[in-house]
PDB file of N, CA and C in Angstrom:
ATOM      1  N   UNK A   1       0.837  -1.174   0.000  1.00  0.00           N
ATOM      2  CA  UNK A   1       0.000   0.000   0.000  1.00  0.00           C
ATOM      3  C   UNK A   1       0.882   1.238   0.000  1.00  0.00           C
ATOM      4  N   UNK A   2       0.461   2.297  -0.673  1.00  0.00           N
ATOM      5  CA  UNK A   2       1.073   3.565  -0.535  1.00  0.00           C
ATOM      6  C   UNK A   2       0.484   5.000  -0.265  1.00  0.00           C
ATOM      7  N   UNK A   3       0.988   5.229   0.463  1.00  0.00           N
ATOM      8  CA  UNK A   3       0.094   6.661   1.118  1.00  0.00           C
ATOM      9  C   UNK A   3       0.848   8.162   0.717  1.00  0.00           C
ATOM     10  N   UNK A   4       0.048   8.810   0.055  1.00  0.00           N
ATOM     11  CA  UNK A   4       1.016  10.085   0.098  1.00  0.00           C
ATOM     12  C   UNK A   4       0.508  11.146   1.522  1.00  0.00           C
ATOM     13  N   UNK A   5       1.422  11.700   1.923  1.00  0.00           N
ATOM     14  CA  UNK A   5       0.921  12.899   2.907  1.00  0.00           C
ATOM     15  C   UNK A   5       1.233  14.259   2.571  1.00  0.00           C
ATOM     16  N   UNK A   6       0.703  14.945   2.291  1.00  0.00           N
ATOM     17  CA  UNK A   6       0.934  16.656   1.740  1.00  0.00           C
ATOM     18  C   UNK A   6       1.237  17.084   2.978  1.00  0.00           C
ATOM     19  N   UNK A   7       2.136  17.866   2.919  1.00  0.00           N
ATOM     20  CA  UNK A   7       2.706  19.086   4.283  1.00  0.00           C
ATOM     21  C   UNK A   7       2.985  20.225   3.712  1.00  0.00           C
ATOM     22  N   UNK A   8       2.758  21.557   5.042  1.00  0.00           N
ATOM     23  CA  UNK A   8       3.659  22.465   4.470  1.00  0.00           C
ATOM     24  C   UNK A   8       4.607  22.983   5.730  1.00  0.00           C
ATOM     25  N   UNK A   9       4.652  24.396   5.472  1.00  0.00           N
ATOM     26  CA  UNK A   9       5.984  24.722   6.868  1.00  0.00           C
ATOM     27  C   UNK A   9       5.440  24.739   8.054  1.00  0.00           C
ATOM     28  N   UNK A  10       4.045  24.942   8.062  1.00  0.00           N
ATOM     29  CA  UNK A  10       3.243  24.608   9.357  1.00  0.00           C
ATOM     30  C   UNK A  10       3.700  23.693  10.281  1.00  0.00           C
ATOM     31  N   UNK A  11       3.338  22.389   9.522  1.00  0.00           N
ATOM     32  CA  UNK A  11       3.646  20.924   9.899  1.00  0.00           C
ATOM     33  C   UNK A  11       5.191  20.709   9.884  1.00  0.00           C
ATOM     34  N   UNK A  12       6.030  21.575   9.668  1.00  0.00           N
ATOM     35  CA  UNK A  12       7.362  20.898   9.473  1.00  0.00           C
ATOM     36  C   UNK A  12       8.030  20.838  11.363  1.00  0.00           C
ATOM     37  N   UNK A  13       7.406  21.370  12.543  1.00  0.00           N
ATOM     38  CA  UNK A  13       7.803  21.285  13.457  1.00  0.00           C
ATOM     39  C   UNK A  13       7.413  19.682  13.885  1.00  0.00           C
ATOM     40  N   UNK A  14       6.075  19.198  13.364  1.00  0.00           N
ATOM     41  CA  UNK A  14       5.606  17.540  13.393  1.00  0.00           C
ATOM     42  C   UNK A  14       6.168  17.407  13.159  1.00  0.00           C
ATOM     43  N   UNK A  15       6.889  16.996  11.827  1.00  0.00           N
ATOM     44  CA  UNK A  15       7.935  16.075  10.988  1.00  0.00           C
ATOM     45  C   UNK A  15       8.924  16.310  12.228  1.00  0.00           C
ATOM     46  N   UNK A  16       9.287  16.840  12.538  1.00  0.00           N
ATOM     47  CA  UNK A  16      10.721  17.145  12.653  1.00  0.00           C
ATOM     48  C   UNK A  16      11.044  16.239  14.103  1.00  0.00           C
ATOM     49  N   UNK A  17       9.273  15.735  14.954  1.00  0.00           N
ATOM     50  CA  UNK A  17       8.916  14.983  15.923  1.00  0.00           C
ATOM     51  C   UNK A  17       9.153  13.508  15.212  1.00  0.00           C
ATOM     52  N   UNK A  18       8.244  13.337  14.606  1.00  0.00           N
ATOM     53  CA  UNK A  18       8.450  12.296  13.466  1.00  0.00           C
ATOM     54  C   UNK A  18       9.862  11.650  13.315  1.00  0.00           C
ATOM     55  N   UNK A  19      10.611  12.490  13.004  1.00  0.00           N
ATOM     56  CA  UNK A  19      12.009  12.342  12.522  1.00  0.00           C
ATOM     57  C   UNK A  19      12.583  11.343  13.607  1.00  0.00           C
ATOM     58  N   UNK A  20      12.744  12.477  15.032  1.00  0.00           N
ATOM     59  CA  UNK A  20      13.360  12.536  15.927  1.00  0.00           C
ATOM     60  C   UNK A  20      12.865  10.858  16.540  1.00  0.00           C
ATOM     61  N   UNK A  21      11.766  10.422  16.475  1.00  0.00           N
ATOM     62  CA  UNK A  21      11.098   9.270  17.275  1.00  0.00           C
ATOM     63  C   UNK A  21      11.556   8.229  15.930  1.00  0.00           C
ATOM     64  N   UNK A  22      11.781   8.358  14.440  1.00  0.00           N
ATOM     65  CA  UNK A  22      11.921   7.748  13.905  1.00  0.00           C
ATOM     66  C   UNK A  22      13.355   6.957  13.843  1.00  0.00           C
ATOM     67  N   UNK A  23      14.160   7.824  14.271  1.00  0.00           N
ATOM     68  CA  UNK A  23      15.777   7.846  14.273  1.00  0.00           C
ATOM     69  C   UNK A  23      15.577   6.554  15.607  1.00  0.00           C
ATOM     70  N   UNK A  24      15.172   7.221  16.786  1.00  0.00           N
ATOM     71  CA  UNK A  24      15.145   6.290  18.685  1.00  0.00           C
ATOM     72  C   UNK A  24      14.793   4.785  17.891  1.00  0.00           C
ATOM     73  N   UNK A  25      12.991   4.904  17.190  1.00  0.00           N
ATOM     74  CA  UNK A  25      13.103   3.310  16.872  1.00  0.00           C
ATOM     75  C   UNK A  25      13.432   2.633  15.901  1.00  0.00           C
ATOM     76  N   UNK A  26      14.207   3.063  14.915  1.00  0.00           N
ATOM     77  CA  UNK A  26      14.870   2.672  14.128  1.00  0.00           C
ATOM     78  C   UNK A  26      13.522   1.906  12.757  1.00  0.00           C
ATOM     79  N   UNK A  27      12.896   2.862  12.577  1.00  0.00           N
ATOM     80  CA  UNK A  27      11.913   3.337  11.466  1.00  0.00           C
ATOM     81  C   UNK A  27      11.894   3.705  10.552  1.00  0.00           C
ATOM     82  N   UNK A  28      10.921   4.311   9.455  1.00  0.00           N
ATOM     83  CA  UNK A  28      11.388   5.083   8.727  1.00  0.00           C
ATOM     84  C   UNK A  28      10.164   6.202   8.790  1.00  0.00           C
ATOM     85  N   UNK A  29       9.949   6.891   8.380  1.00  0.00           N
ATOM     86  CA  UNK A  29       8.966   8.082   8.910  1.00  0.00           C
ATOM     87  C   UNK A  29       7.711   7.601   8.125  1.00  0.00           C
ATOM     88  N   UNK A  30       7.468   6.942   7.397  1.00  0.00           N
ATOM     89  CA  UNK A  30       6.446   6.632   6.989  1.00  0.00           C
ATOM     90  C   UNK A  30       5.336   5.587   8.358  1.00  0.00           C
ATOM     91  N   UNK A  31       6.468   4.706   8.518  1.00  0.00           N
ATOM     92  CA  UNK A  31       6.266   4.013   9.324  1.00  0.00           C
ATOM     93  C   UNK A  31       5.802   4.552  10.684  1.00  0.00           C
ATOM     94  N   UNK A  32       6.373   5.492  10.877  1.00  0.00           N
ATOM     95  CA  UNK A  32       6.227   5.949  12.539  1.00  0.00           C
ATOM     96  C   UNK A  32       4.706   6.712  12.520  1.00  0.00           C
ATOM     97  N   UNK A  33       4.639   7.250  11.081  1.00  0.00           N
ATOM     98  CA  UNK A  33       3.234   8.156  11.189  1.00  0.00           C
ATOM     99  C   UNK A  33       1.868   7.175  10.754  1.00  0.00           C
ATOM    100  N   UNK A  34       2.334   5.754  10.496  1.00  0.00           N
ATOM    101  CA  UNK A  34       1.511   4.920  10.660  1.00  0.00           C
ATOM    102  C   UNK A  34       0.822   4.699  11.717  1.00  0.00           C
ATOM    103  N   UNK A  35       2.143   4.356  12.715  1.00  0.00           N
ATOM    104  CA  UNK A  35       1.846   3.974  13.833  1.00  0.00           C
ATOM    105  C   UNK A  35       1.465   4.925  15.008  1.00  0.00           C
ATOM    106  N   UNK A  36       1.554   5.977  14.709  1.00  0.00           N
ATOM    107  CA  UNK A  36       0.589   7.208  15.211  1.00  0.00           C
ATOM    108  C   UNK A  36      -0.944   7.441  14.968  1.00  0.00           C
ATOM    109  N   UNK A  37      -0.882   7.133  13.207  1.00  0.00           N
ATOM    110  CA  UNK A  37      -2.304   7.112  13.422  1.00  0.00           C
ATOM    111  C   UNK A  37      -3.221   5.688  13.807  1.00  0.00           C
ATOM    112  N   UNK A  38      -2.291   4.836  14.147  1.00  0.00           N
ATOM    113  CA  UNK A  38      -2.968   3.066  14.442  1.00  0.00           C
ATOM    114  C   UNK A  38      -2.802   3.658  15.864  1.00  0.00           C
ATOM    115  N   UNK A  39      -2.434   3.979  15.927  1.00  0.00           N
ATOM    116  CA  UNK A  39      -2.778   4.138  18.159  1.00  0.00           C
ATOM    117  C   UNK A  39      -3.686   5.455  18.628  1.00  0.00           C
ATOM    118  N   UNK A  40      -3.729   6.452  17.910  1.00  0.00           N
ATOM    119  CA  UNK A  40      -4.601   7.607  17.728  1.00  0.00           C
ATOM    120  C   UNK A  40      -6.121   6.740  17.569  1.00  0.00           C
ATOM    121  N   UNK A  41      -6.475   5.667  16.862  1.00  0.00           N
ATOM    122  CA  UNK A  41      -7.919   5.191  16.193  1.00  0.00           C
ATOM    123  C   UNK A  41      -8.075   4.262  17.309  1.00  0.00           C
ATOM    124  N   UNK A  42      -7.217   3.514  17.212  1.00  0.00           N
ATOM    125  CA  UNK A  42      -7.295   2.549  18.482  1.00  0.00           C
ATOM    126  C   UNK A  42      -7.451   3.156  19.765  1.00  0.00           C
ATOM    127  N   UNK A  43      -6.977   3.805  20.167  1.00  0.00           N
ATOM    128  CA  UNK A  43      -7.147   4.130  21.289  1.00  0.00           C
ATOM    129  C   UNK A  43      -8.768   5.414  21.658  1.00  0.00           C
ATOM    130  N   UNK A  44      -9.060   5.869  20.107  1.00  0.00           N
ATOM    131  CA  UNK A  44     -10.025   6.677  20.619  1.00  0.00           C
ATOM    132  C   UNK A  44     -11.799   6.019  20.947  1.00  0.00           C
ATOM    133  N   UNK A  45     -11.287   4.873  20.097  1.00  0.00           N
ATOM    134  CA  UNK A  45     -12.864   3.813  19.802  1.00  0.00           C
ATOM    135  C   UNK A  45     -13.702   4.862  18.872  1.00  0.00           C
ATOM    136  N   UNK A  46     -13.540   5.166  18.020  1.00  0.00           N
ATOM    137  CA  UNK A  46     -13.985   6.233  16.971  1.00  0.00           C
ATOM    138  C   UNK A  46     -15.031   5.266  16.482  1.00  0.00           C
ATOM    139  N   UNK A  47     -16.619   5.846  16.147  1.00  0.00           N
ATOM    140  CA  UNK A  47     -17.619   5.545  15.714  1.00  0.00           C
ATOM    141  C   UNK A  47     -17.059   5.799  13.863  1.00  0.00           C
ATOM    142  N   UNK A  48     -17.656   4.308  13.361  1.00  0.00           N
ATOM    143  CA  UNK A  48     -17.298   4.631  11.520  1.00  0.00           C
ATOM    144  C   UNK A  48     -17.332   5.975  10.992  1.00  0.00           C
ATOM    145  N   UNK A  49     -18.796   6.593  11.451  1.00  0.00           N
ATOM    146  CA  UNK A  49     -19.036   7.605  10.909  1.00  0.00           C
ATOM    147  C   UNK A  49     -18.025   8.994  11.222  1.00  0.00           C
ATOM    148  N   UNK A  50     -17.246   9.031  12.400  1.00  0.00           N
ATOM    149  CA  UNK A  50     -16.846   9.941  12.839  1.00  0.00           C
ATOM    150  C   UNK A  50     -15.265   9.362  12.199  1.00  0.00           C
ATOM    151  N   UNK A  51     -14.764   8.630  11.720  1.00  0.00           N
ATOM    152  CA  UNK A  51     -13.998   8.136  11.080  1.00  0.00           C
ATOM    153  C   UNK A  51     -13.669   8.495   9.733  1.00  0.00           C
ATOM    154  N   UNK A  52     -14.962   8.384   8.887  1.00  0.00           N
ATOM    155  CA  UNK A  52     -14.991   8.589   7.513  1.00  0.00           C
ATOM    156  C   UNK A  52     -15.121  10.697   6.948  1.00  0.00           C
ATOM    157  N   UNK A  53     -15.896  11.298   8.636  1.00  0.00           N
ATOM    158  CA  UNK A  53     -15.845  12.448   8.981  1.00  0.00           C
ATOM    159  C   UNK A  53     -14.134  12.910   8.859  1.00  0.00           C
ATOM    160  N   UNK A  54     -13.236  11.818   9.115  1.00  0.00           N
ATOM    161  CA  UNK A  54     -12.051  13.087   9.509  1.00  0.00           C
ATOM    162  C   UNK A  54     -11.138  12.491   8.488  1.00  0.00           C
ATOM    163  N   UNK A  55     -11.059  11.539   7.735  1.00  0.00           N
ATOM    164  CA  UNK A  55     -10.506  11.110   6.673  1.00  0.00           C
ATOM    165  C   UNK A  55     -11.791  11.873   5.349  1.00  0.00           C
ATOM    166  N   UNK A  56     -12.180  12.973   5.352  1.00  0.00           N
ATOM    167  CA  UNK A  56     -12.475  13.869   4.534  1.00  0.00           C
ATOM    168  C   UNK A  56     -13.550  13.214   3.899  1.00  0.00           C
ATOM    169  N   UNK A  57     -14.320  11.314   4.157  1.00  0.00           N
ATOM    170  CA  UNK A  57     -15.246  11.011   2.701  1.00  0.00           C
ATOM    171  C   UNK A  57     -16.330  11.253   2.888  1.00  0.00           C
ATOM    172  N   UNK A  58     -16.813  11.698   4.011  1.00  0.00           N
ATOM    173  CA  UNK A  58     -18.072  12.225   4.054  1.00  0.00           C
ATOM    174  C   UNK A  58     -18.481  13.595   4.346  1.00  0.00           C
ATOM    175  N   UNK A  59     -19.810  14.054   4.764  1.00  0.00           N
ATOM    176  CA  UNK A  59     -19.577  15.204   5.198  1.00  0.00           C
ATOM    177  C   UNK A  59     -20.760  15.505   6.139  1.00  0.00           C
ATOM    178  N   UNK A  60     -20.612  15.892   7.302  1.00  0.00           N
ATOM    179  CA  UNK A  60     -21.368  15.896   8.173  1.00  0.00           C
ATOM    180  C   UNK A  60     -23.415  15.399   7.537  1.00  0.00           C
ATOM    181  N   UNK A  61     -23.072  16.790   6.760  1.00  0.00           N
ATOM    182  CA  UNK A  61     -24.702  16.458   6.443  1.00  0.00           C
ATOM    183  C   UNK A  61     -24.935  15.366   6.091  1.00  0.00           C
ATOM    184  N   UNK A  62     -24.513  14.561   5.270  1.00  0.00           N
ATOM    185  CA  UNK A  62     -24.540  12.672   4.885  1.00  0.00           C
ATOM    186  C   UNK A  62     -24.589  12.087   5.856  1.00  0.00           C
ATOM    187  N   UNK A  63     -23.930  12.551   7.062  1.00  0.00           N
ATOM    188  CA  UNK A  63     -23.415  11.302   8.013  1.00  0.00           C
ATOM    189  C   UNK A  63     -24.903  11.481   8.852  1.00  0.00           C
ATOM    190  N   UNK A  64     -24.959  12.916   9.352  1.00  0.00           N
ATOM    191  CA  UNK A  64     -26.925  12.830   9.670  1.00  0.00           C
ATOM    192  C   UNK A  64     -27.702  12.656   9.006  1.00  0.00           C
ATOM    193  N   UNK A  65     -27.766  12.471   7.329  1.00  0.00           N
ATOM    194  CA  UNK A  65     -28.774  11.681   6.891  1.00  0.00           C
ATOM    195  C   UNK A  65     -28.622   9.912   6.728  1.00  0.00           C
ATOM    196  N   UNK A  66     -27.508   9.899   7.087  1.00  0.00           N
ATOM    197  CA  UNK A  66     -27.262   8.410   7.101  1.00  0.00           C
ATOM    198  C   UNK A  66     -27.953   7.875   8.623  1.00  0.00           C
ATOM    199  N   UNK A  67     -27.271   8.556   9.673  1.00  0.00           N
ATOM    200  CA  UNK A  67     -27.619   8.379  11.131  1.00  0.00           C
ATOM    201  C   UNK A  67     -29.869   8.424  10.871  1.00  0.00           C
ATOM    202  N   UNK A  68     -29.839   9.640  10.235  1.00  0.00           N
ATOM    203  CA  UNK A  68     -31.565   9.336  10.441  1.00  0.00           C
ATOM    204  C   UNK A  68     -32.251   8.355   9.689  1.00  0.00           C
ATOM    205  N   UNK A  69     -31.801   8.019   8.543  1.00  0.00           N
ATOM    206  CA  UNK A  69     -32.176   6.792   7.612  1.00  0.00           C
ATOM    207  C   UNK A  69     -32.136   5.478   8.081  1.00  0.00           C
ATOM    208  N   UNK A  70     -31.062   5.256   8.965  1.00  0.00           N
ATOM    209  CA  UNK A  70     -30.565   3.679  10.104  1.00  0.00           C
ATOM    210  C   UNK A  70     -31.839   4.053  10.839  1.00  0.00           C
ATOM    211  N   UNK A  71     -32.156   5.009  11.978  1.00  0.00           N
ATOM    212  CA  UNK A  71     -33.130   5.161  12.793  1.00  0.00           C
ATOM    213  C   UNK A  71     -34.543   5.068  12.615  1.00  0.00           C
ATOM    214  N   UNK A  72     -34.895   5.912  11.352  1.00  0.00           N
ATOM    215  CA  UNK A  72     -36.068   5.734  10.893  1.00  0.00           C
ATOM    216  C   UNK A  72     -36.424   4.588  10.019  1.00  0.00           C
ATOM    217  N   UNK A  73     -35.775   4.459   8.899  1.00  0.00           N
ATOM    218  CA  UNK A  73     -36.143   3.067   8.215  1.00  0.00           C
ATOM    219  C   UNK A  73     -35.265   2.077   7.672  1.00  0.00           C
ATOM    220  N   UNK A  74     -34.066   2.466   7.869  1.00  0.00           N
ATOM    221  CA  UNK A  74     -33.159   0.838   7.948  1.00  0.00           C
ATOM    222  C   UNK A  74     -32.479   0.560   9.232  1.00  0.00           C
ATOM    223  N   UNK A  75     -33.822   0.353  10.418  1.00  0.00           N
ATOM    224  CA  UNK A  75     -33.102  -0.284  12.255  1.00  0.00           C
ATOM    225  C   UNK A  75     -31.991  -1.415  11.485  1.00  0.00           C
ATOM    226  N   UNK A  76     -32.026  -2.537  10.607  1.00  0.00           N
ATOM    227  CA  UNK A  76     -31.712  -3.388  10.891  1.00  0.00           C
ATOM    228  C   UNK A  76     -30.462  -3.739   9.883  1.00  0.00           C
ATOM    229  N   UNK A  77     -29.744  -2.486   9.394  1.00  0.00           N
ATOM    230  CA  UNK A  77     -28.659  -2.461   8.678  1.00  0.00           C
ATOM    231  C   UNK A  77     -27.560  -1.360   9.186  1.00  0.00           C
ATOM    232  N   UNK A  78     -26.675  -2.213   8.779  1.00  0.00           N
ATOM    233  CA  UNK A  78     -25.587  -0.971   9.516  1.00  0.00           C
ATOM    234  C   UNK A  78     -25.293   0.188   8.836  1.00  0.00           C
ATOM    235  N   UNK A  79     -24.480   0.992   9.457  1.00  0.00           N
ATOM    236  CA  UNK A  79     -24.322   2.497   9.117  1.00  0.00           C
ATOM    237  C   UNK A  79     -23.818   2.618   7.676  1.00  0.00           C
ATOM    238  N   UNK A  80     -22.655   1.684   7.295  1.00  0.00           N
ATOM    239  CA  UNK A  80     -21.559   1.548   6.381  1.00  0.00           C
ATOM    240  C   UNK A  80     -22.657   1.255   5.213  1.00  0.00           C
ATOM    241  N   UNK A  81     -23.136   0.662   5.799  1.00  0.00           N
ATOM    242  CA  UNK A  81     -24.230  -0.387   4.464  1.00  0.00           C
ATOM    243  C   UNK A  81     -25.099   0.868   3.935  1.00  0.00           C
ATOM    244  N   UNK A  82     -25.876   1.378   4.622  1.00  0.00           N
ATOM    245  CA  UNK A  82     -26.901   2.508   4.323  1.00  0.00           C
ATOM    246  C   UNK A  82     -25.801   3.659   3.778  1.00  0.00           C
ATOM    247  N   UNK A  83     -25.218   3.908   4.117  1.00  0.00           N
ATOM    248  CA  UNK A  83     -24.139   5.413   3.302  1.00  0.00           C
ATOM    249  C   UNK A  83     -23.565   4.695   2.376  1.00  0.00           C
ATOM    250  N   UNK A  84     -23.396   3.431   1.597  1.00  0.00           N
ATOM    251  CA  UNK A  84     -22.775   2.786   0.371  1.00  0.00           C
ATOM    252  C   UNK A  84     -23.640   2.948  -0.280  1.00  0.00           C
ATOM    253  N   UNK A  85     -24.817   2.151  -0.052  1.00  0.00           N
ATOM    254  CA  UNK A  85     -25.981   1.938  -0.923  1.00  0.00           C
ATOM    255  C   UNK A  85     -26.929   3.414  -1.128  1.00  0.00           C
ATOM    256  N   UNK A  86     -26.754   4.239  -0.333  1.00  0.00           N
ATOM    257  CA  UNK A  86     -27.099   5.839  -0.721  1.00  0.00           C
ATOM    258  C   UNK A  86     -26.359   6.475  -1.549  1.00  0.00           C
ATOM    259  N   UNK A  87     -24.966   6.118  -1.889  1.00  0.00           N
ATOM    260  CA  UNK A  87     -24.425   6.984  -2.777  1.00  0.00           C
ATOM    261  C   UNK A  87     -23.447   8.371  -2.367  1.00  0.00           C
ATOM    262  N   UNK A  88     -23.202   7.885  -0.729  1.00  0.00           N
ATOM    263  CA  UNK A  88     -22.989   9.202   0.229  1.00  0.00           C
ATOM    264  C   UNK A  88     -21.362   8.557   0.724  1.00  0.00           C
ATOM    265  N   UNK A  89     -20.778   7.372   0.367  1.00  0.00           N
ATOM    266  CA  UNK A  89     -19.635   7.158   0.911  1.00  0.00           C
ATOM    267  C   UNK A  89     -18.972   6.236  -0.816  1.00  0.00           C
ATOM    268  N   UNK A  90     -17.879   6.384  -0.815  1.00  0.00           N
ATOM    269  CA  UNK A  90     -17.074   5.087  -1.939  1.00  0.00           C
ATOM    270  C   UNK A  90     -17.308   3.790  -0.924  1.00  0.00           C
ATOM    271  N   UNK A  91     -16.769   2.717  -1.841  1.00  0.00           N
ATOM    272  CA  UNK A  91     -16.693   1.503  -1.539  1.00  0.00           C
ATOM    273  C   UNK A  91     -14.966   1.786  -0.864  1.00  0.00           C
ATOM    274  N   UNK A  92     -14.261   2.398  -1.622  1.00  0.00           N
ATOM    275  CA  UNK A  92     -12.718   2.545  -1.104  1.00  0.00           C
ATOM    276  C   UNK A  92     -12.411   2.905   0.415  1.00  0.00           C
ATOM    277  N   UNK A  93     -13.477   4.440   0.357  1.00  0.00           N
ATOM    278  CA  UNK A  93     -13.623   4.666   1.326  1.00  0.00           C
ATOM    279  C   UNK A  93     -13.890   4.133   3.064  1.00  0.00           C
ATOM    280  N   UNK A  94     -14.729   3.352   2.441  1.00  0.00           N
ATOM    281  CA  UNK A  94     -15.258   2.487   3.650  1.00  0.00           C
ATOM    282  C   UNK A  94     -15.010   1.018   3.992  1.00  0.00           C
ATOM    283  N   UNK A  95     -14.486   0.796   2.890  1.00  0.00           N
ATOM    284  CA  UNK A  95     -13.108  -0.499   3.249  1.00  0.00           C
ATOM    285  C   UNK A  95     -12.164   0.512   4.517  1.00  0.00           C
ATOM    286  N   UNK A  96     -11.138   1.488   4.226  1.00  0.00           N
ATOM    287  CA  UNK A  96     -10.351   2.115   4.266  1.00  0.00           C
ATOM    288  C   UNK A  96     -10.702   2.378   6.010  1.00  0.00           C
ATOM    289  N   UNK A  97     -12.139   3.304   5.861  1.00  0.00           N
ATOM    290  CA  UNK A  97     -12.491   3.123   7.777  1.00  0.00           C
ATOM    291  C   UNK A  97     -12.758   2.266   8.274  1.00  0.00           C
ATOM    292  N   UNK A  98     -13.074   0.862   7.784  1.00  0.00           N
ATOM    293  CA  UNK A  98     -13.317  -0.195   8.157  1.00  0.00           C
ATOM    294  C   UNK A  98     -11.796  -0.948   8.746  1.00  0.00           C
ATOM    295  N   UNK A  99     -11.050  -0.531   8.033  1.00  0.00           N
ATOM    296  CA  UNK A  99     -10.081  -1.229   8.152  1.00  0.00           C
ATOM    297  C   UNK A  99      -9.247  -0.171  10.154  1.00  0.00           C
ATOM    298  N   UNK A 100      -9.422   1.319   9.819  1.00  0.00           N
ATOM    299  CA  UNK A 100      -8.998   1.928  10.571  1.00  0.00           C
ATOM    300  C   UNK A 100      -9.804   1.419  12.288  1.00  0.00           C
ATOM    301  N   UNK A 101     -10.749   1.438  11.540  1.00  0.00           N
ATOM    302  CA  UNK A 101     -11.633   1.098  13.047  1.00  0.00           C
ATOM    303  C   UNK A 101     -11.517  -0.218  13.451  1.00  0.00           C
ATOM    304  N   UNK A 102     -10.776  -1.747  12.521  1.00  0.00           N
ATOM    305  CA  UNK A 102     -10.273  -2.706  13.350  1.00  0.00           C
ATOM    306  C   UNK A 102     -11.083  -3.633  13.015  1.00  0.00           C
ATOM    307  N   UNK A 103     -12.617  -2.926  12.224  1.00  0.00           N
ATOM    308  CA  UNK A 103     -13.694  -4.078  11.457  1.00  0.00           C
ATOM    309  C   UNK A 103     -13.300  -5.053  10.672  1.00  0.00           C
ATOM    310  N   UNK A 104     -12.114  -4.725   9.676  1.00  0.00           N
ATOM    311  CA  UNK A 104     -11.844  -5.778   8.629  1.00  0.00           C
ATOM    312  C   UNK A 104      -9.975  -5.503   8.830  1.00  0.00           C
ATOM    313  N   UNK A 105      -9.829  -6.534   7.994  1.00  0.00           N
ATOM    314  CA  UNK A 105      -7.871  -6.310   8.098  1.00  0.00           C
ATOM    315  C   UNK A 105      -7.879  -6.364   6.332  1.00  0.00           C
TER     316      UNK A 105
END
């Protein structure tokens, strides 16, 4: 898999954290900002939706018409399922939070 990350001079005081923790465990910076964001998800117990919210694929208003569509007339399907089949999330996408949130490998 390959991930690109855009930065600018903002972020260059992160990196430069990055770096420094990458050098101690003998990493490579890709790696370390992996494993930042695998303990950041893990550790927050992040709901899908609030997941797919901060990885940019949805957008609030979807995610409350998804949330009222589960409530009102699909009780008996999950969140992921109803925002695929609406047309309000990718399939990529929601592999992708699926995978972040620990649902699928």
């Amino acid at each position: 898999m390959q991930t690109t990350i855009y930065y600018n001079e903002r972020d260059r005081h992160l990196l430069s954290k990055v770096d420094i923790k990458a050098r101690k465990e003998r990493k490579s910076r890709s790696a370390v900002i992996l494993s930042v964001l695998e303990e950041y998800f893990e550790h927050n117990n992040k709901k899908l939706g609030e997941i797919l919210l901060d990885m940019g694929a949805l957008s609030s208003h979807n995610l409350e018409r998804g949330l009222n569509l589960q409530q009102r007339k699909f009780a008996d399907k999950l969140l992921g399922e109803i925002l695929l089949s609406e047309g309000m999330v990718s399939s990529d996408a929601l592999d992708r939070a699926l995978m972040v949130q620990g649902k699928i490998e």
